[in-house]
N, C-alpha and C. Protein backbone atom coordinates (compact mmCIF):
# COMPACT_ATOMS: atom_id res chain seq x y z
N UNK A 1 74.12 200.67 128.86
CA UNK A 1 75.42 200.17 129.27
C UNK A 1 75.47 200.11 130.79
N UNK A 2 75.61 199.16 131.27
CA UNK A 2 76.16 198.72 132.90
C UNK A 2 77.47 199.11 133.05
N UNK A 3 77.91 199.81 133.35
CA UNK A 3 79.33 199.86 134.44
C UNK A 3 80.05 199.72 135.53
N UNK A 4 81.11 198.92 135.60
CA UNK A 4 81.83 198.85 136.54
C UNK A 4 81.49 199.93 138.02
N UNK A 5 81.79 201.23 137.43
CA UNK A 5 81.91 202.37 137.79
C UNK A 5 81.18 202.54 138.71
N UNK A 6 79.62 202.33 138.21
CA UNK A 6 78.10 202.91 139.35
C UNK A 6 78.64 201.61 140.48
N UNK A 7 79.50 200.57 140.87
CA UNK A 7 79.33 200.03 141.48
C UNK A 7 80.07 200.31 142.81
N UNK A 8 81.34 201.18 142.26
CA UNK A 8 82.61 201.79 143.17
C UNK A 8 82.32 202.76 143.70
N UNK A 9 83.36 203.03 144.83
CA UNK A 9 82.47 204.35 145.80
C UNK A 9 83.55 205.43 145.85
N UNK A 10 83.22 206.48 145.99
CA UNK A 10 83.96 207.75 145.54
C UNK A 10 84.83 207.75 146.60
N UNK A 11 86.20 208.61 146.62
CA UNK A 11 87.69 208.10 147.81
C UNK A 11 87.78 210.06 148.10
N UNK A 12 87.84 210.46 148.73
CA UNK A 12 88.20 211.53 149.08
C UNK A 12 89.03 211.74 149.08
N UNK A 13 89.89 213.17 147.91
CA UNK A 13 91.10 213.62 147.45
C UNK A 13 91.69 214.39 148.37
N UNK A 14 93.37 214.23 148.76
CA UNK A 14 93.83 214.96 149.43
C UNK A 14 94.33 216.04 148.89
N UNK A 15 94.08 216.27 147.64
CA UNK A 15 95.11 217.46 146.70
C UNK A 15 95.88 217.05 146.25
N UNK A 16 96.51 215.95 146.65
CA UNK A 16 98.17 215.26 145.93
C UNK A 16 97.71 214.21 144.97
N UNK A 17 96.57 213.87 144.92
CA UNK A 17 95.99 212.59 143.81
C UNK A 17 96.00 213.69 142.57
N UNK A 18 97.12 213.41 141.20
CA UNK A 18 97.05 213.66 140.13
C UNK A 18 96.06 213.82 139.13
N UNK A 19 95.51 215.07 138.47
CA UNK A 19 94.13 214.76 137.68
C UNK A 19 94.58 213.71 136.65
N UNK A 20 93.49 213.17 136.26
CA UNK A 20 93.54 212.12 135.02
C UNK A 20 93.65 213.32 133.66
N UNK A 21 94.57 212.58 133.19
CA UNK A 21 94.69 213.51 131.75
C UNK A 21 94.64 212.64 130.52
N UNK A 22 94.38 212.81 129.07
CA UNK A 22 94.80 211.95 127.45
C UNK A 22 93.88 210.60 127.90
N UNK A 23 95.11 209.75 127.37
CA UNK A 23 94.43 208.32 127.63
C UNK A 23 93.37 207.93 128.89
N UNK A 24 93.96 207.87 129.73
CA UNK A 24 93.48 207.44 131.01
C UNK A 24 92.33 208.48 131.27
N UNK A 25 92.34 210.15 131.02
CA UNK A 25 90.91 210.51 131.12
C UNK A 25 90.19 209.76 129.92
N UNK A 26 89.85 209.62 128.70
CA UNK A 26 89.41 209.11 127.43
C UNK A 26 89.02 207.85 128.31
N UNK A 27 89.74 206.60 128.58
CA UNK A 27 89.27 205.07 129.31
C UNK A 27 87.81 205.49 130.12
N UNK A 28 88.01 206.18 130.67
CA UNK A 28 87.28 206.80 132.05
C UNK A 28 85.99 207.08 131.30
N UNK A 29 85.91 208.26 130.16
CA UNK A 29 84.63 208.88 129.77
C UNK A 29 83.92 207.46 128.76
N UNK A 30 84.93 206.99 128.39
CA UNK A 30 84.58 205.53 127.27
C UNK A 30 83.38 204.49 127.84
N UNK A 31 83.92 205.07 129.35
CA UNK A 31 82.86 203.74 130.50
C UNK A 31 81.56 203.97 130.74
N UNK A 32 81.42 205.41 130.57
CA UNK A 32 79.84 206.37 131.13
C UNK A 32 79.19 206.22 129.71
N UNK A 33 78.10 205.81 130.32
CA UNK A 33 76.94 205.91 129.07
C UNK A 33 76.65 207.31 128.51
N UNK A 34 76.70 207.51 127.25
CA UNK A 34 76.27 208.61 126.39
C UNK A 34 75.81 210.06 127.27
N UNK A 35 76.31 210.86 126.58
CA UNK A 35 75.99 212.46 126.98
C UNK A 35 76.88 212.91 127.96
N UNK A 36 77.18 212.43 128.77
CA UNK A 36 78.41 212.92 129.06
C UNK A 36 79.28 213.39 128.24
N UNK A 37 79.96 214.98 128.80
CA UNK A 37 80.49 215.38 127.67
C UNK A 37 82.32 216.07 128.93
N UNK A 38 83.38 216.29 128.30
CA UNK A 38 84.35 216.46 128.95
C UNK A 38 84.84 217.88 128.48
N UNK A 39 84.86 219.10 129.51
CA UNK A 39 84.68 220.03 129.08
C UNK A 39 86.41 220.58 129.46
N UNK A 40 87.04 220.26 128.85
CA UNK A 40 88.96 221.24 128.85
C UNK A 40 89.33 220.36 129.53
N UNK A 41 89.77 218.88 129.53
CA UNK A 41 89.92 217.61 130.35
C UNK A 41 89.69 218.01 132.22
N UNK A 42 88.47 219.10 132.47
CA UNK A 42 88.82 219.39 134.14
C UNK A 42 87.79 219.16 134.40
N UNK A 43 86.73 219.20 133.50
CA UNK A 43 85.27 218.40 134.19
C UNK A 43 84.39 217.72 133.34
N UNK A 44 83.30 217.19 133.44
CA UNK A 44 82.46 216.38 133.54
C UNK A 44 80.98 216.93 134.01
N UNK A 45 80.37 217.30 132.12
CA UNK A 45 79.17 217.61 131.90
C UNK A 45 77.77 217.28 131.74
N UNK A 46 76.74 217.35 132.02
CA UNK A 46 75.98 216.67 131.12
C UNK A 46 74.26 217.56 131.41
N UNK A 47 73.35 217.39 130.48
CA UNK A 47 72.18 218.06 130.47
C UNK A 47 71.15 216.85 130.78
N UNK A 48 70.20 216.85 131.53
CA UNK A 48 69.06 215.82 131.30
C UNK A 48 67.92 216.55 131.34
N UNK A 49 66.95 216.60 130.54
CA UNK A 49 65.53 216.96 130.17
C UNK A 49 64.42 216.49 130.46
N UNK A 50 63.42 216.93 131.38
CA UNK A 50 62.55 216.97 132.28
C UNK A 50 61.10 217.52 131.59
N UNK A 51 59.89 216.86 131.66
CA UNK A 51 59.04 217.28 131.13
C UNK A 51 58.28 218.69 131.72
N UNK A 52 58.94 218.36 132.65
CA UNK A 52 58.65 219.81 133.88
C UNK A 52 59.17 219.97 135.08
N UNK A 53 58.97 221.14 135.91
CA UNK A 53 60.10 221.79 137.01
C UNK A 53 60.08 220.34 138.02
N UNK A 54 59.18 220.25 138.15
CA UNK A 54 58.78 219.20 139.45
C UNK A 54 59.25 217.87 138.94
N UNK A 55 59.34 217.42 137.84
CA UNK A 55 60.40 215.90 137.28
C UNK A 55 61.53 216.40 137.63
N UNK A 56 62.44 217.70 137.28
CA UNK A 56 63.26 218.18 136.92
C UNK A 56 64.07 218.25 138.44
N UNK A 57 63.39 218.54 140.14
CA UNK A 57 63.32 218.41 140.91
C UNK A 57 63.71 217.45 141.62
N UNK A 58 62.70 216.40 141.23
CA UNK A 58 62.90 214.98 141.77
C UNK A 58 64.16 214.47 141.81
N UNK A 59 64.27 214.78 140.68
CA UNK A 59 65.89 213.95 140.09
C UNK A 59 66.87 214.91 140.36
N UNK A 60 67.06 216.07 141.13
CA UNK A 60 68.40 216.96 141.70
C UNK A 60 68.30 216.44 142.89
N UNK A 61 66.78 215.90 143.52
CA UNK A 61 66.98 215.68 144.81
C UNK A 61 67.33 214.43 145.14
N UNK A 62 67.21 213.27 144.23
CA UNK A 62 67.94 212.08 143.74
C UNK A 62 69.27 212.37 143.73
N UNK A 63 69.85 213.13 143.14
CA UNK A 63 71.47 213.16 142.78
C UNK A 63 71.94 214.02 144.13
N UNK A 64 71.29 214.93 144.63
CA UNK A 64 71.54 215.02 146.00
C UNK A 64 71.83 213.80 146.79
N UNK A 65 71.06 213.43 147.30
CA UNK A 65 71.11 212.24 148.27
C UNK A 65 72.49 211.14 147.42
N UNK A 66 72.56 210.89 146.35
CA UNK A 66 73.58 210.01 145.72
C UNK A 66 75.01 211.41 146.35
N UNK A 67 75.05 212.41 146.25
CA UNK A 67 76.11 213.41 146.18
C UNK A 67 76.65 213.03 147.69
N UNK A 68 75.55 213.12 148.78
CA UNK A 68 75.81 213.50 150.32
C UNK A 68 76.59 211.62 150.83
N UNK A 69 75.85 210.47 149.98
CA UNK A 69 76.57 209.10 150.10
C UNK A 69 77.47 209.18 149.85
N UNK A 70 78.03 209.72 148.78
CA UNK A 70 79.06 209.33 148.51
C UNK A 70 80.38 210.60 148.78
N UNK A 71 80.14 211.72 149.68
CA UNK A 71 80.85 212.95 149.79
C UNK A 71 81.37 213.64 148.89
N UNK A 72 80.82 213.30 147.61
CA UNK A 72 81.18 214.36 146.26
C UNK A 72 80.53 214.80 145.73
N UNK A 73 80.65 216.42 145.58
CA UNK A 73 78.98 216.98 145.21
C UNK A 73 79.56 217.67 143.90
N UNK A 74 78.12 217.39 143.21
CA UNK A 74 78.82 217.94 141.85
C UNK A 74 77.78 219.48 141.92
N UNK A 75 77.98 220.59 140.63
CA UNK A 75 77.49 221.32 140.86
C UNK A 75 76.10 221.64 140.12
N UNK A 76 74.98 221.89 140.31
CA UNK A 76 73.79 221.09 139.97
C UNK A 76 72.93 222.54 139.75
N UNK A 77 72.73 223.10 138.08
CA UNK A 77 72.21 224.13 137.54
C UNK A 77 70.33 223.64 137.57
N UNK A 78 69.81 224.17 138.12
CA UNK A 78 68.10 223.34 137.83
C UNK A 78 67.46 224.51 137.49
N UNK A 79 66.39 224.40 136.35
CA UNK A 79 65.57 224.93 135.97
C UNK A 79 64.34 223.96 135.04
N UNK A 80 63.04 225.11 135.04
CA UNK A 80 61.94 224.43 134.18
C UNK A 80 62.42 223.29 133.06
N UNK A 81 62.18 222.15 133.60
CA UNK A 81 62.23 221.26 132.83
C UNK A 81 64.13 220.31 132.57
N UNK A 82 65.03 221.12 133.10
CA UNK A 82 66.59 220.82 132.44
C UNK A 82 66.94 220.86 133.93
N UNK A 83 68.23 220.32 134.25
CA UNK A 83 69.09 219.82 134.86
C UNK A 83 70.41 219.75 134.62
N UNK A 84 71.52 220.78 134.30
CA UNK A 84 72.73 220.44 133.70
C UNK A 84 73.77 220.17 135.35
N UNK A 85 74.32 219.39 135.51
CA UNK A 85 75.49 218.92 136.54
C UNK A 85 76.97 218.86 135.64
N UNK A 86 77.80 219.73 136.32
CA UNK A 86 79.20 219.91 136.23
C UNK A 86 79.70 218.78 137.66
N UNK A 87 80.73 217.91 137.01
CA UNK A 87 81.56 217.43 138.38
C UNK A 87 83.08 217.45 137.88
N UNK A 88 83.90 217.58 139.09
CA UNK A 88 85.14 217.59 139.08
C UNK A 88 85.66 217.89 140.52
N UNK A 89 86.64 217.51 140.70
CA UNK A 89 87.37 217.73 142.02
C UNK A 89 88.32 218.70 142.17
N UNK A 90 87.66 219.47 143.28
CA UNK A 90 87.60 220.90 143.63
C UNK A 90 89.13 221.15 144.10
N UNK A 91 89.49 220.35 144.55
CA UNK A 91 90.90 220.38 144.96
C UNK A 91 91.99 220.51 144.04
N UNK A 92 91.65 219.49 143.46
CA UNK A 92 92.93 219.68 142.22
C UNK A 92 92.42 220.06 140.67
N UNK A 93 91.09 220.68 140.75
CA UNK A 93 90.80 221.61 139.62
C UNK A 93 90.87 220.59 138.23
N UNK A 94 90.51 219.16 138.33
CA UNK A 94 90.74 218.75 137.90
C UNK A 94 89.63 217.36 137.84
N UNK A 95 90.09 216.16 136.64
CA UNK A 95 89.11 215.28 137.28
C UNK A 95 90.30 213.35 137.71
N UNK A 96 88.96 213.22 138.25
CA UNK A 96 89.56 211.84 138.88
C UNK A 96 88.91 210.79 138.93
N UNK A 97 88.79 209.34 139.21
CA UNK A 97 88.26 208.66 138.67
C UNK A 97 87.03 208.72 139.81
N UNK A 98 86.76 209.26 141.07
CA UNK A 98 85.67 209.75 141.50
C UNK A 98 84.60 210.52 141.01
N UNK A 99 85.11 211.39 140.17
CA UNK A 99 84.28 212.17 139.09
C UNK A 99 83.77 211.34 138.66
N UNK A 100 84.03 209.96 138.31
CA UNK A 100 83.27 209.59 136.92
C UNK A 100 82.46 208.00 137.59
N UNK A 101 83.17 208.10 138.61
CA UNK A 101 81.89 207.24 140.08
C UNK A 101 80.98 207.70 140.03
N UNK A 102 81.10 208.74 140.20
CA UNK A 102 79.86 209.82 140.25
C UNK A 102 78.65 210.01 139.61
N UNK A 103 79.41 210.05 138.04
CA UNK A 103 78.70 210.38 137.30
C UNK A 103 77.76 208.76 136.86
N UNK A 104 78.47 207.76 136.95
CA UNK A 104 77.99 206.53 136.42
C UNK A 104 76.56 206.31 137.21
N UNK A 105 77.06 206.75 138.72
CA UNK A 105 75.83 206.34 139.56
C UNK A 105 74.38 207.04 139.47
N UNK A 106 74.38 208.34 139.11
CA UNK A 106 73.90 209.48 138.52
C UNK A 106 72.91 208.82 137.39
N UNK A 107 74.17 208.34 136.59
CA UNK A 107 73.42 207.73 134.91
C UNK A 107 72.14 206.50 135.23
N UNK A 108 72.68 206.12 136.28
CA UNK A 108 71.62 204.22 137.01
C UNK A 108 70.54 205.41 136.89
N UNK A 109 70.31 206.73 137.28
CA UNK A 109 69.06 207.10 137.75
C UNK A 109 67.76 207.03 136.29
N UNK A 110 68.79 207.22 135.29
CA UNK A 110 67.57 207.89 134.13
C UNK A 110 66.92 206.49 133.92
């Protein structure tokens, strides 16, 4: 799936931008290709599997460099072979449609 999404660029929250909640979060996760998963509508999960530490590597240091472009860093668990990234916006404890910028651009990588 191509999305809109990987094409838009993440907006930096002042705290007063409302999290997305129900419908409008649901539209949002509907757009991201598979595995993404939405964990208590406040973030934005997902696991990717690596044949080993050094694949597993490559691609945090990929989503790095995508994190530092776009000033939203998600939080990035790495070990032998797995990769799980939590995103959400830290400010309002919540998610927004930057979260899911994020995540789309992330998804172009696999």
């Amino acid at each position: 799936m191509n999305t809109d999404l990987a094409k838009k660029e993440c907006k930096a929250c002042d705290g007063g931008t409302p999290a997305l909640k129900g419908e409008s979060l649901q539209q949002f996760k509907n757009q991201l290709d598979g595995g993404w998963q939405l964990v208590g509508e406040q973030r934005l999960e997902r696991q990717f599997k690596f044949p080993d530490f050094r694949h597993a590597l490559e691609f945090t240091n990929q989503v790095g460099e995508i994190a530092e472009e776009q000033g939203h860093h998600p939080d990035i668990f790495l070990t032998y072979g797995e990769v799980r990234l939590q995103i959400w916006t830290h400010k309002i404890n919540g998610l927004t449609e930057s979260d899911f910028i994020l995540a789309a651009k992330i998804t172009e990588l696999e």
